[in-house]
C-alpha atoms as a PDB file:
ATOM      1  CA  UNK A   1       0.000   0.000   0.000  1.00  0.00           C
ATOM      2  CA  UNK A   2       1.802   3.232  -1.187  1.00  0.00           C
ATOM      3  CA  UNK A   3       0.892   6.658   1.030  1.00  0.00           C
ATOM      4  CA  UNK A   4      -1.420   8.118  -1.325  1.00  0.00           C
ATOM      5  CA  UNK A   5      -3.984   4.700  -0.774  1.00  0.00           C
ATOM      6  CA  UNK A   6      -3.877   5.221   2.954  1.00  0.00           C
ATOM      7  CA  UNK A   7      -4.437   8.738   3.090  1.00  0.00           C
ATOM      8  CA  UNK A   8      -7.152   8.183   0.790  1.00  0.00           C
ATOM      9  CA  UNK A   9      -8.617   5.516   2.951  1.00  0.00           C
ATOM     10  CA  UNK A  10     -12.142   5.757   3.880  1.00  0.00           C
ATOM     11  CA  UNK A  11     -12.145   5.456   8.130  1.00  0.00           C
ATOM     12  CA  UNK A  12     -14.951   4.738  10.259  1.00  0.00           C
ATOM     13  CA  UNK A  13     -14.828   7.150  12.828  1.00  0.00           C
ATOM     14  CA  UNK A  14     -16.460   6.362  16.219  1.00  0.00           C
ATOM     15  CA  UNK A  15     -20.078   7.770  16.686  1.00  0.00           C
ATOM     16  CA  UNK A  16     -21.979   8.484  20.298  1.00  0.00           C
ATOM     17  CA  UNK A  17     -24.947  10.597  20.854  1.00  0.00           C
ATOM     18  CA  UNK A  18     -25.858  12.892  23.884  1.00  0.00           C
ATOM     19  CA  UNK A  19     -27.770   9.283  25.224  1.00  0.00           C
ATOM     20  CA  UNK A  20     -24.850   7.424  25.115  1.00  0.00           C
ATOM     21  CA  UNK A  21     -22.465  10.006  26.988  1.00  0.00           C
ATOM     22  CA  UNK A  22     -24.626  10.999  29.529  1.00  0.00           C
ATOM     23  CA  UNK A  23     -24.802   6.803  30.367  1.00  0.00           C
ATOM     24  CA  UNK A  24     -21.026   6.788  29.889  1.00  0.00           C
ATOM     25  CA  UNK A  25     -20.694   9.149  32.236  1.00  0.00           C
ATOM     26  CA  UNK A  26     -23.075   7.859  34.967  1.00  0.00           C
ATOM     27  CA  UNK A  27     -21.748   4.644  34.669  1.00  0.00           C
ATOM     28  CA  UNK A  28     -18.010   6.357  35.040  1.00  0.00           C
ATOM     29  CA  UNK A  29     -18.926   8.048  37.976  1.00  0.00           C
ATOM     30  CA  UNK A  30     -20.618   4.905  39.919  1.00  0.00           C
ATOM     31  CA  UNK A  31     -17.271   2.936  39.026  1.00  0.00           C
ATOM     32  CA  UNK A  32     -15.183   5.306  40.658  1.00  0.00           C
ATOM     33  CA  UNK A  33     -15.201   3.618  44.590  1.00  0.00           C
ATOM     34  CA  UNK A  34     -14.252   0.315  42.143  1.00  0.00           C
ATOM     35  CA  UNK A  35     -10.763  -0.950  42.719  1.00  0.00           C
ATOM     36  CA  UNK A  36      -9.805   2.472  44.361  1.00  0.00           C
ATOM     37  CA  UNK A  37      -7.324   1.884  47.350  1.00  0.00           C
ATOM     38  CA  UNK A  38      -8.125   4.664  48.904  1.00  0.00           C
ATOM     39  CA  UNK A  39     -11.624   4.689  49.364  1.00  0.00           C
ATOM     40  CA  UNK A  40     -11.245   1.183  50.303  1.00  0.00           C
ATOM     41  CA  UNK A  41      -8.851   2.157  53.433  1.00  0.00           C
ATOM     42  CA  UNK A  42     -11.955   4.572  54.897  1.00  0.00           C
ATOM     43  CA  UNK A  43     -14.512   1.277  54.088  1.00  0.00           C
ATOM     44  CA  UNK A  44     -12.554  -0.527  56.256  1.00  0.00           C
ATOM     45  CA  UNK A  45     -11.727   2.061  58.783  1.00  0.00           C
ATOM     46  CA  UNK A  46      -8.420   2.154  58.624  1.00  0.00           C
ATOM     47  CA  UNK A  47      -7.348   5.482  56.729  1.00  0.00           C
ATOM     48  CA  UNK A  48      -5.081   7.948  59.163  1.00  0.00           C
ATOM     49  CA  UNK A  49      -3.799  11.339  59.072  1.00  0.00           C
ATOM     50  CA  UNK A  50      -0.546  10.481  57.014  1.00  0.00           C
ATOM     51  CA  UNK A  51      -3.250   8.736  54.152  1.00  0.00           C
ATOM     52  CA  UNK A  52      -5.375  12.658  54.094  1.00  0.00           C
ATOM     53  CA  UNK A  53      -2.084  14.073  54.129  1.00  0.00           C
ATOM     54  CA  UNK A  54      -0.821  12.733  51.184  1.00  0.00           C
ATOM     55  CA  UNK A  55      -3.910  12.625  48.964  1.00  0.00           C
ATOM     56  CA  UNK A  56      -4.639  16.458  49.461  1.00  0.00           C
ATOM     57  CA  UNK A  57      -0.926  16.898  48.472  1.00  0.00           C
ATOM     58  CA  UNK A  58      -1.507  14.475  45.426  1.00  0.00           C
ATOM     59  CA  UNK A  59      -5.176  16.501  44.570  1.00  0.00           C
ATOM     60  CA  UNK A  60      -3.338  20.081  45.113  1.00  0.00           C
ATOM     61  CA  UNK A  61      -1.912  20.746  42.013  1.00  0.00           C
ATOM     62  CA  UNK A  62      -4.961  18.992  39.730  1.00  0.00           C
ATOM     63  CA  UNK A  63      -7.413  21.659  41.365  1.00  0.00           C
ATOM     64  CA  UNK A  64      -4.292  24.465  40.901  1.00  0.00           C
ATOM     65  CA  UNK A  65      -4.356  23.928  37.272  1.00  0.00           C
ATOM     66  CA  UNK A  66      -8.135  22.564  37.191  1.00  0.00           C
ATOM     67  CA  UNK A  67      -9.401  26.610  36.498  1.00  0.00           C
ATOM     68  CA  UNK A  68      -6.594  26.756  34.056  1.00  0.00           C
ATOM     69  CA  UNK A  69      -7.801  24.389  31.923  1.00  0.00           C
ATOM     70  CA  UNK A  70     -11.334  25.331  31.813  1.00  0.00           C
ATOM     71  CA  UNK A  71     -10.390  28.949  31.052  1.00  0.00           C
ATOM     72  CA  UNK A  72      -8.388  27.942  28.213  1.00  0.00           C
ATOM     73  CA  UNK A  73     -10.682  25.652  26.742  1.00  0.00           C
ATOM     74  CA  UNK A  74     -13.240  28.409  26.814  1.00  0.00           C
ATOM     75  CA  UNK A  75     -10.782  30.729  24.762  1.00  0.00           C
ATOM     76  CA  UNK A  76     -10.204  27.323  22.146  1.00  0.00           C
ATOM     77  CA  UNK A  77     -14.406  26.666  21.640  1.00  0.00           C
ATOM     78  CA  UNK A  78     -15.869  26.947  18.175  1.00  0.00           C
ATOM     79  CA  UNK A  79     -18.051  30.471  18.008  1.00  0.00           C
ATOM     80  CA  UNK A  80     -20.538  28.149  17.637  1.00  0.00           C
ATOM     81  CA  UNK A  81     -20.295  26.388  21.295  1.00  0.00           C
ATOM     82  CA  UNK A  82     -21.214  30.123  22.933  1.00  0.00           C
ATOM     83  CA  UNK A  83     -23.155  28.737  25.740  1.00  0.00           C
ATOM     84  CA  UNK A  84     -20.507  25.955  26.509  1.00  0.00           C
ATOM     85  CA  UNK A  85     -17.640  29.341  26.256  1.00  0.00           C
ATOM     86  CA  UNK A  86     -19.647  30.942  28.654  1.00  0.00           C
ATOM     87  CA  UNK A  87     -19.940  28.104  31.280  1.00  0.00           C
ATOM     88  CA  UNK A  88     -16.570  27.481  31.069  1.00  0.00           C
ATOM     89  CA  UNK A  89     -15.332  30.874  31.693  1.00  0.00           C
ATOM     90  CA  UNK A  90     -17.912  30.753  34.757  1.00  0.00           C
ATOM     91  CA  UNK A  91     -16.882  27.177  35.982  1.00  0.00           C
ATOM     92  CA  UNK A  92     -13.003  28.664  35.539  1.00  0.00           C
ATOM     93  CA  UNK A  93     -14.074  31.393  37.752  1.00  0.00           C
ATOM     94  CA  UNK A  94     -15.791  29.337  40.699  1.00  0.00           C
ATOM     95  CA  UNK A  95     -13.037  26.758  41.129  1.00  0.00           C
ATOM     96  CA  UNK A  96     -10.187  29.060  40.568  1.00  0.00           C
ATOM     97  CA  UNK A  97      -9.546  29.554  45.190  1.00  0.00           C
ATOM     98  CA  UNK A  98     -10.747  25.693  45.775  1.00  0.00           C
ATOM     99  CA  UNK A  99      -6.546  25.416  45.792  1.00  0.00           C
ATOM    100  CA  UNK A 100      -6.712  27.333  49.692  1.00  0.00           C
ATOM    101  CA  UNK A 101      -8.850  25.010  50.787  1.00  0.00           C
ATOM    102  CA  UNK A 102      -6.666  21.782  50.292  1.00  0.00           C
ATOM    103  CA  UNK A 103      -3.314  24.139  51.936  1.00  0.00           C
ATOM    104  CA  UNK A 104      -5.759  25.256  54.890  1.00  0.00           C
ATOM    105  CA  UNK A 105      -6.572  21.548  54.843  1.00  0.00           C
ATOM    106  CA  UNK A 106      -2.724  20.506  55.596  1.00  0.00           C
ATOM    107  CA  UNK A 107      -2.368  23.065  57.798  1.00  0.00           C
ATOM    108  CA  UNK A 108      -5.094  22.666  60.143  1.00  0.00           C
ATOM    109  CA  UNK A 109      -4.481  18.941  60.551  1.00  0.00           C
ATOM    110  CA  UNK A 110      -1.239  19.267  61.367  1.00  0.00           C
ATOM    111  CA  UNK A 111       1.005  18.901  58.210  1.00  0.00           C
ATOM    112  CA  UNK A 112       4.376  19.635  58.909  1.00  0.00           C
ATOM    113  CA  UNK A 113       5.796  19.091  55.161  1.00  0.00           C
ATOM    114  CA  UNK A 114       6.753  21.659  52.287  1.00  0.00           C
ATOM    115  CA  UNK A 115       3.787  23.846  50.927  1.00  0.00           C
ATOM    116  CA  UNK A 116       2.281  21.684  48.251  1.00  0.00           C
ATOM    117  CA  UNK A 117       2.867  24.868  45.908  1.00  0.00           C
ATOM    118  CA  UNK A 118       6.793  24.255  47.015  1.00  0.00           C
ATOM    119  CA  UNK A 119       6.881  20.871  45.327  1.00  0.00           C
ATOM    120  CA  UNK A 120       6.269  19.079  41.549  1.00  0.00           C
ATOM    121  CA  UNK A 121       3.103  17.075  41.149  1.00  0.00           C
ATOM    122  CA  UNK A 122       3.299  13.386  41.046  1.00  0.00           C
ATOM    123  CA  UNK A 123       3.105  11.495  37.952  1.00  0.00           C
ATOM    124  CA  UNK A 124      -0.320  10.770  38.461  1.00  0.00           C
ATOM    125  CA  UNK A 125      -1.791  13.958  38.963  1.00  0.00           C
ATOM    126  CA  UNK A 126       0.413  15.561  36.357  1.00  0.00           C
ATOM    127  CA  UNK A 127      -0.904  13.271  33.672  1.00  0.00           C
ATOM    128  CA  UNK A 128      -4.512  14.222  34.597  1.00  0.00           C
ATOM    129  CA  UNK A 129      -3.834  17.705  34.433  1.00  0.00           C
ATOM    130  CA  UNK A 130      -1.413  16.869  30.856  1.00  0.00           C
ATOM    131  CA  UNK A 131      -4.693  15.350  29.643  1.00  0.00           C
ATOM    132  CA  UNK A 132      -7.062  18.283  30.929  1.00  0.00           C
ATOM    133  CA  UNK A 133      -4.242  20.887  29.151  1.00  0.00           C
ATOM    134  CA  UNK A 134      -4.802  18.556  25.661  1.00  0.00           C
ATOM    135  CA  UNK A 135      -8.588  18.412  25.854  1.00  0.00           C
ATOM    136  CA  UNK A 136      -8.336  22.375  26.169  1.00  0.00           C
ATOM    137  CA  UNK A 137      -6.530  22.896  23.199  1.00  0.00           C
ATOM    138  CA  UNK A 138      -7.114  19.615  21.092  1.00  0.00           C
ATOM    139  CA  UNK A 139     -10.906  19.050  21.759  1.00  0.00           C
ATOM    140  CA  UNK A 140     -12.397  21.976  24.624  1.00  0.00           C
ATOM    141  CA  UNK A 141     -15.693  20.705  24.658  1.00  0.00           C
ATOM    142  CA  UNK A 142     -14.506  17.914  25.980  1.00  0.00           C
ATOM    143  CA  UNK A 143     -12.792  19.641  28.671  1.00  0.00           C
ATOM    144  CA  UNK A 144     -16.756  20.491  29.900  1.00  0.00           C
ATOM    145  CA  UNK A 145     -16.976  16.482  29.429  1.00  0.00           C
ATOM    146  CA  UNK A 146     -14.175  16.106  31.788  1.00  0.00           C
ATOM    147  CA  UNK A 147     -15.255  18.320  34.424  1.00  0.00           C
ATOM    148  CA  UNK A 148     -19.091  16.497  34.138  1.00  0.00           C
ATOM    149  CA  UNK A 149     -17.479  13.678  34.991  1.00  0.00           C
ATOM    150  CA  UNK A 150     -15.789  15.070  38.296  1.00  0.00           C
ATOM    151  CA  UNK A 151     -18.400  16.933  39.203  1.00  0.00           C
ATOM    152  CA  UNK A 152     -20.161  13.912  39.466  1.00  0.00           C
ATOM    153  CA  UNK A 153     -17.359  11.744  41.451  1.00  0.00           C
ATOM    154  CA  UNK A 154     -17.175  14.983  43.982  1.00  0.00           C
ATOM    155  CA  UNK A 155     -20.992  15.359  44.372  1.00  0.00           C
ATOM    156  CA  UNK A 156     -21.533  11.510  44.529  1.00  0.00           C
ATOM    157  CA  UNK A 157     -18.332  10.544  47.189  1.00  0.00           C
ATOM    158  CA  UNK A 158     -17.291  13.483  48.699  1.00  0.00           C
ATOM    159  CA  UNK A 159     -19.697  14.245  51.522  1.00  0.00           C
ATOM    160  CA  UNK A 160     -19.960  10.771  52.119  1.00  0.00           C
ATOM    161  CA  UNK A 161     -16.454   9.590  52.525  1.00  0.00           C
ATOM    162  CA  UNK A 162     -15.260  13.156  53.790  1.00  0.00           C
ATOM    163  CA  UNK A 163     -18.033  12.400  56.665  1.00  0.00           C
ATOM    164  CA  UNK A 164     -16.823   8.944  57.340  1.00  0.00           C
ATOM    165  CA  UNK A 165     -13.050  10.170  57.222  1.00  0.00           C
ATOM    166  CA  UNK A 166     -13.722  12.969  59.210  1.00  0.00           C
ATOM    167  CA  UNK A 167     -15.418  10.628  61.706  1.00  0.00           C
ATOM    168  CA  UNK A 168     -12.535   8.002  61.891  1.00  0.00           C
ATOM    169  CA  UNK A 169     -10.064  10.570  62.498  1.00  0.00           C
ATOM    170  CA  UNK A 170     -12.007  13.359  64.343  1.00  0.00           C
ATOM    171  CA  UNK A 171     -11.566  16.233  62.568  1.00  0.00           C
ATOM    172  CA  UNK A 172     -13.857  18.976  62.194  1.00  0.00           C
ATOM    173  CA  UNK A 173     -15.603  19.755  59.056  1.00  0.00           C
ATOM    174  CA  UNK A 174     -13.617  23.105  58.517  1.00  0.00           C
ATOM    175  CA  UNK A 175     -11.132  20.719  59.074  1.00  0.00           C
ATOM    176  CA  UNK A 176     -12.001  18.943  55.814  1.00  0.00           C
ATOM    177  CA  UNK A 177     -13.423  21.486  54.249  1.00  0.00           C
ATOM    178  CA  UNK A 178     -12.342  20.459  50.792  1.00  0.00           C
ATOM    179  CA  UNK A 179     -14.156  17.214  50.710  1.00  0.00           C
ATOM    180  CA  UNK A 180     -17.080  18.346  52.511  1.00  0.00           C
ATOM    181  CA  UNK A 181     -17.876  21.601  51.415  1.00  0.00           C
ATOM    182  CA  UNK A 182     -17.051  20.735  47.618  1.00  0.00           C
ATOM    183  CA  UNK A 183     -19.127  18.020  47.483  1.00  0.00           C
ATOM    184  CA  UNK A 184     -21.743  19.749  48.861  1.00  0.00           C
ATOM    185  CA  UNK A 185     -21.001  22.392  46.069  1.00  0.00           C
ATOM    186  CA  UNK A 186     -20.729  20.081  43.380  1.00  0.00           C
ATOM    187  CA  UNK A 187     -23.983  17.760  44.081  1.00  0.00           C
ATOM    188  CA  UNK A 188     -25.906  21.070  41.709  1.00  0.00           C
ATOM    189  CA  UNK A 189     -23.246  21.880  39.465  1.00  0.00           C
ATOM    190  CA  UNK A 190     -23.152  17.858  37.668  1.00  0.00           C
ATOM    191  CA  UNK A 191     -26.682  18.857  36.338  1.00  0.00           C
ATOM    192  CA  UNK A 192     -26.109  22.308  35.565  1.00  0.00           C
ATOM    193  CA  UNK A 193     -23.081  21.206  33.008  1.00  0.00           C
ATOM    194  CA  UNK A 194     -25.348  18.134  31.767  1.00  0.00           C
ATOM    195  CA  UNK A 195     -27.490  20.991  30.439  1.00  0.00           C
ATOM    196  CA  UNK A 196     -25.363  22.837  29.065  1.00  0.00           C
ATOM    197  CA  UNK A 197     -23.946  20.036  26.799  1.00  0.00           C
ATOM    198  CA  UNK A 198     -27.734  18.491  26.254  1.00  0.00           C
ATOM    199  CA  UNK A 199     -28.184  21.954  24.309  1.00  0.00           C
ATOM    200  CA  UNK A 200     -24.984  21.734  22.107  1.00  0.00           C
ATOM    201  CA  UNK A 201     -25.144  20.621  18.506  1.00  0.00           C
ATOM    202  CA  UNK A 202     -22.318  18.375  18.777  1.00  0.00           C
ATOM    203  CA  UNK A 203     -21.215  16.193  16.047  1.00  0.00           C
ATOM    204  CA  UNK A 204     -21.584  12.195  16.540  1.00  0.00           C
ATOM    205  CA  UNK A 205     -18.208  12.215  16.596  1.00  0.00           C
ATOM    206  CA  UNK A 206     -17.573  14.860  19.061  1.00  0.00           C
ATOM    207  CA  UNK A 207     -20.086  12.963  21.694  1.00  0.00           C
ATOM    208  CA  UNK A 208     -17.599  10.075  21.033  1.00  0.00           C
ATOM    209  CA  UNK A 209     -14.585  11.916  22.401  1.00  0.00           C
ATOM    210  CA  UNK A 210     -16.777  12.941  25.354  1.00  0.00           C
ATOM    211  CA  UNK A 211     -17.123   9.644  25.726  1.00  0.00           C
ATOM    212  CA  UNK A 212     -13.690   8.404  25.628  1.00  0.00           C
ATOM    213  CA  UNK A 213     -12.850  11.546  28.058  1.00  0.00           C
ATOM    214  CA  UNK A 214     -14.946  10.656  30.343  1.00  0.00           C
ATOM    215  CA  UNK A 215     -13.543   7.357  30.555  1.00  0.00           C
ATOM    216  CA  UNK A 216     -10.378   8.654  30.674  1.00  0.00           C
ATOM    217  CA  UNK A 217     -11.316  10.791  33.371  1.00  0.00           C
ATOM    218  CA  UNK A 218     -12.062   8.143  35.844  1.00  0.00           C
ATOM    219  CA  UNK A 219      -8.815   5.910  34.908  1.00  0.00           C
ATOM    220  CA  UNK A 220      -6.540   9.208  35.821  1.00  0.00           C
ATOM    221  CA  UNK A 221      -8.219  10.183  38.906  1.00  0.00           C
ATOM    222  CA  UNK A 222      -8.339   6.555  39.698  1.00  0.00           C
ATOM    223  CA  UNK A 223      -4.749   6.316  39.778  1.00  0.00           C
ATOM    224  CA  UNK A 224      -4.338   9.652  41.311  1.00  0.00           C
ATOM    225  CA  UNK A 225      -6.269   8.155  44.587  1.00  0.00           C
ATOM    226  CA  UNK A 226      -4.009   4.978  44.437  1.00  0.00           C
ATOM    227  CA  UNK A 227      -0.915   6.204  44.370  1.00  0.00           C
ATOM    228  CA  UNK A 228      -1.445   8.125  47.204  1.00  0.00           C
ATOM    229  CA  UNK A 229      -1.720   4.465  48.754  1.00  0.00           C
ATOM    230  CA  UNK A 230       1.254   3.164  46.886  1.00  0.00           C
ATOM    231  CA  UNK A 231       3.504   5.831  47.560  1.00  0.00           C
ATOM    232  CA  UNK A 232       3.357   5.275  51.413  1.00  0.00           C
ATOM    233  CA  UNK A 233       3.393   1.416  51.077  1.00  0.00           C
ATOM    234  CA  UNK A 234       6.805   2.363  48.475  1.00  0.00           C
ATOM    235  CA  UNK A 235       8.412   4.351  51.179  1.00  0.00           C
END
């Protein structure tokens, strides 16, 4: 085959609807406490202070950069996608101080390591925010997609686990503030961006990358909440 037959080559493209993501998505988000270490350590009641510790550190620079990405992705959306330009200028504008809760966080438990704006992110978390960065630029609807899908995980988990951790290691809720008072934030804000992507005319094949983000989503968040796990078993 010589390069003008395979540029010429006539390539079935992958196809979703609105249907089909907002099921993705749902089904993403209820997978989430699935084969997640650290969610598993507060199930069994055995998470402690060094566990919080490291998972806001791991978490701080994904919400840092999380306003970041939604800002740019608004600048990157097709005139067409107004209403999607508009929410994500507004989203980038509501989650843009989240950051101060996770160092008050570290602080007011007791923390005694480096600022987590004094170190590099993990692997982990940078590849979630790499990926966040490359929907942006590459395909910024999708960014909306991405934050759906968090929204969800936050809105779904957070109050819940942040209660039982906050329980098992009695702290306060200011204490915790940034699983407890986000999730209690984000519980409207999942159906708000649902909307606003219900009412875009998306291609077939742009509802199939929101699809495939959102299942990327979970796998990098995923691994973000593990390796908090595995980096203390490592050390």
């Amino acid at each position: 085959m010589n390069y003008q037959a395979v540029e010429n080559a006539v390539l079935n493209y992958s196809q979703a609807s609105f249907e089909s993501f907002a099921e993705k998505a749902e089904a993403c988000v209820r997978r989430f406490p699935e084969n997640n270490a650290f969610l598993r350590l507060i199930d069994s009641g055995d998470v402690d202070l060094e566990h919080l510790h490291v998972i806001l550190n791991n978490l701080f620079h994904q919400v840092y950069n999380g306003s970041s990405s939604f800002a740019l992705a608004g600048t990157m959306c097709d005139n067409r996608y107004f209403k999607i330009r508009e929410y994500l200028f507004h989203h980038a504008e509501e989650e843009q101080d989240h950051w101060k809760w996770i160092v008050q966080n570290l602080r007011d438990t007791g923390f005694v390591g480096p600022d987590p704006r004094e170190v590099f992110p993990t692997f982990p978390t940078q590849a979630y925010i790499s990926f966040a960065t490359y929907l942006a630029l590459k395909q910024p609807v999708c960014r909306l997609a991405m934050g759906y899908v968090l929204e969800g995980i936050s809105g779904a988990y957070g109050v819940e686990y942040g209660s039982r951790m906050a329980e098992q290691l009695k702290l306060s809720k200011q204490q915790l503030s940034f699983f407890l008072v986000h999730g209690e934030l984000d519980k409207g804000h999942s159906h708000d961006v649902l909307e606003v992507l219900e009412d875009a005319p998306l291609t077939p094949y742009e509802w199939a990358w929101c699809e495939y983000a959102a299942e990327c989503t979970l796998s990098l968040y995923t691994a973000l909440y593990n390796h908090s796990i595995l980096s203390l078993v490592k050390s």
